[in-house]
C-alpha atoms as a PDB file:
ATOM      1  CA  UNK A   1       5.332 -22.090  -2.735  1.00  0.00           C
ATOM      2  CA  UNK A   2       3.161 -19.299  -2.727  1.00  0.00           C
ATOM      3  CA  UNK A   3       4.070 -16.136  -4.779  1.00  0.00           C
ATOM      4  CA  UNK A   4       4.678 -12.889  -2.091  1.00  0.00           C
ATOM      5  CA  UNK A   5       3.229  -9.781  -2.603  1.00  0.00           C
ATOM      6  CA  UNK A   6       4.311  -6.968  -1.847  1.00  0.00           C
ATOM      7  CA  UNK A   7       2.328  -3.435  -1.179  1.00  0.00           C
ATOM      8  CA  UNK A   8       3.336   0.078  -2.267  1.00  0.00           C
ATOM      9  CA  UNK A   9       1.703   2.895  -1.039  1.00  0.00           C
ATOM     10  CA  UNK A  10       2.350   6.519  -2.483  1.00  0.00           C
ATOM     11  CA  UNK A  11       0.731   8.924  -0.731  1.00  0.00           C
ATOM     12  CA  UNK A  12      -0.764  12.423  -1.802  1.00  0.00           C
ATOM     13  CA  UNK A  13       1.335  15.603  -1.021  1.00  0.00           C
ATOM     14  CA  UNK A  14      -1.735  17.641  -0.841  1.00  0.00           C
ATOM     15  CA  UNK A  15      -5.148  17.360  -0.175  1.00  0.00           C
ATOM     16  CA  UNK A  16      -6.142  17.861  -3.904  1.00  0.00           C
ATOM     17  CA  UNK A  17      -4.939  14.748  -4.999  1.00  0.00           C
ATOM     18  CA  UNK A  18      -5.368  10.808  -3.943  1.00  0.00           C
ATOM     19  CA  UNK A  19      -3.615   8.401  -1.968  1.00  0.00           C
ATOM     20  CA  UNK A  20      -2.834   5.382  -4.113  1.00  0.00           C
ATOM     21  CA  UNK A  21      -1.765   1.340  -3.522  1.00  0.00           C
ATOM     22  CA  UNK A  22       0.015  -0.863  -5.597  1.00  0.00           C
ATOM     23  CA  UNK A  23       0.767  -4.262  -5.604  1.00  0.00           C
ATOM     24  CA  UNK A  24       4.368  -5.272  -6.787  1.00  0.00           C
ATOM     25  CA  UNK A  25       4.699  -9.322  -7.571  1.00  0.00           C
ATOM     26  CA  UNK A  26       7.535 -10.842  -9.273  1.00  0.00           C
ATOM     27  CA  UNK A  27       5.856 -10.088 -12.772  1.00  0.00           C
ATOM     28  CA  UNK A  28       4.231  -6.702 -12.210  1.00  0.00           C
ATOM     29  CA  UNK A  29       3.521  -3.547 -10.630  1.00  0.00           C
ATOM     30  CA  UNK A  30      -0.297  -3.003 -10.707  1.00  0.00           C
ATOM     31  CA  UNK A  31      -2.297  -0.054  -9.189  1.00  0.00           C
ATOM     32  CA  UNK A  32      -5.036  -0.967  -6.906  1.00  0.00           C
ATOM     33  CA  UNK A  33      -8.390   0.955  -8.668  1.00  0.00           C
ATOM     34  CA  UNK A  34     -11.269  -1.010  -6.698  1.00  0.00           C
ATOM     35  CA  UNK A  35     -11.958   0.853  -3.258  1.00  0.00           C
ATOM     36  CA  UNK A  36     -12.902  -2.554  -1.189  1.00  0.00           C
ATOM     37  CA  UNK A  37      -8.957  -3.994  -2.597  1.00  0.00           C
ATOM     38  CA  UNK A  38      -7.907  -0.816  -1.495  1.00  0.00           C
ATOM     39  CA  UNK A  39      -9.577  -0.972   1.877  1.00  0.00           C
ATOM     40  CA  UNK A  40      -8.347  -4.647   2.128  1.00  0.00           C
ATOM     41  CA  UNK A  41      -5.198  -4.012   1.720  1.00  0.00           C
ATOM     42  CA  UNK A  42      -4.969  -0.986   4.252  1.00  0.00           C
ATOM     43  CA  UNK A  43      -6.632  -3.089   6.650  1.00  0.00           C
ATOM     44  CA  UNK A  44      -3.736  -5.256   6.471  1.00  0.00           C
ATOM     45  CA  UNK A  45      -0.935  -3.652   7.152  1.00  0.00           C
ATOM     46  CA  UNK A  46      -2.950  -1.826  10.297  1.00  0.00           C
ATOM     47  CA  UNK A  47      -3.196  -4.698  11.409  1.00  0.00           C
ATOM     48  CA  UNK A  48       0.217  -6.253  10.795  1.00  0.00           C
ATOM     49  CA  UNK A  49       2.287  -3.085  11.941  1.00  0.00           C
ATOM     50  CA  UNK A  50       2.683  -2.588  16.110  1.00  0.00           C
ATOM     51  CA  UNK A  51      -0.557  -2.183  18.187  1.00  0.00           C
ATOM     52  CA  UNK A  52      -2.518  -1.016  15.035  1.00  0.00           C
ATOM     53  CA  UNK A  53      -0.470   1.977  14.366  1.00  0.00           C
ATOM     54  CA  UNK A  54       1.153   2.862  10.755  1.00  0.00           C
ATOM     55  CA  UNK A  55       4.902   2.715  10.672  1.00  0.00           C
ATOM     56  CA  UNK A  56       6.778   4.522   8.134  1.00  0.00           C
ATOM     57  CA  UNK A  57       9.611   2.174   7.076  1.00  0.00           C
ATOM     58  CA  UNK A  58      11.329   4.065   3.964  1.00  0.00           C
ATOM     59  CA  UNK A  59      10.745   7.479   3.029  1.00  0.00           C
ATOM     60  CA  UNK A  60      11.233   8.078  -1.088  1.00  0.00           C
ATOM     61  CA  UNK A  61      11.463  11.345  -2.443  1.00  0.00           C
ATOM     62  CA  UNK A  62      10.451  11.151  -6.570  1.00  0.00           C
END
């Protein structure tokens, strides 16, 4: 069986500061540095979510 990932995404409250990914796997929680792994992954989920548009599914406050 293959192991599911699972993407976080925390995004910047202002425009000083950086959007950042994470993937969570049953191990670990890992940050996503490299730009392309970044791009990959927000490729993805465009095109996984309705007609290419981002859906907000939970909202966190932290």
């Amino acid at each position: 069986m293959e192991d599911m990932k699972i993407y976080l995404f925390a995004q910047a409250l202002d425009n000083n500061s950086t959007d950042d990914w994470y993937e969570y796997t049953q191990n670990s929680i890992e940050k996503i540095i490299k730009e392309n792994e970044q791009s990959w992954v927000n490729n993805l989920i465009f095109e996984l979510t309705n007609e290419g548009e981002r859906e907000i599914f939970h909202n966190v406050e932290c």
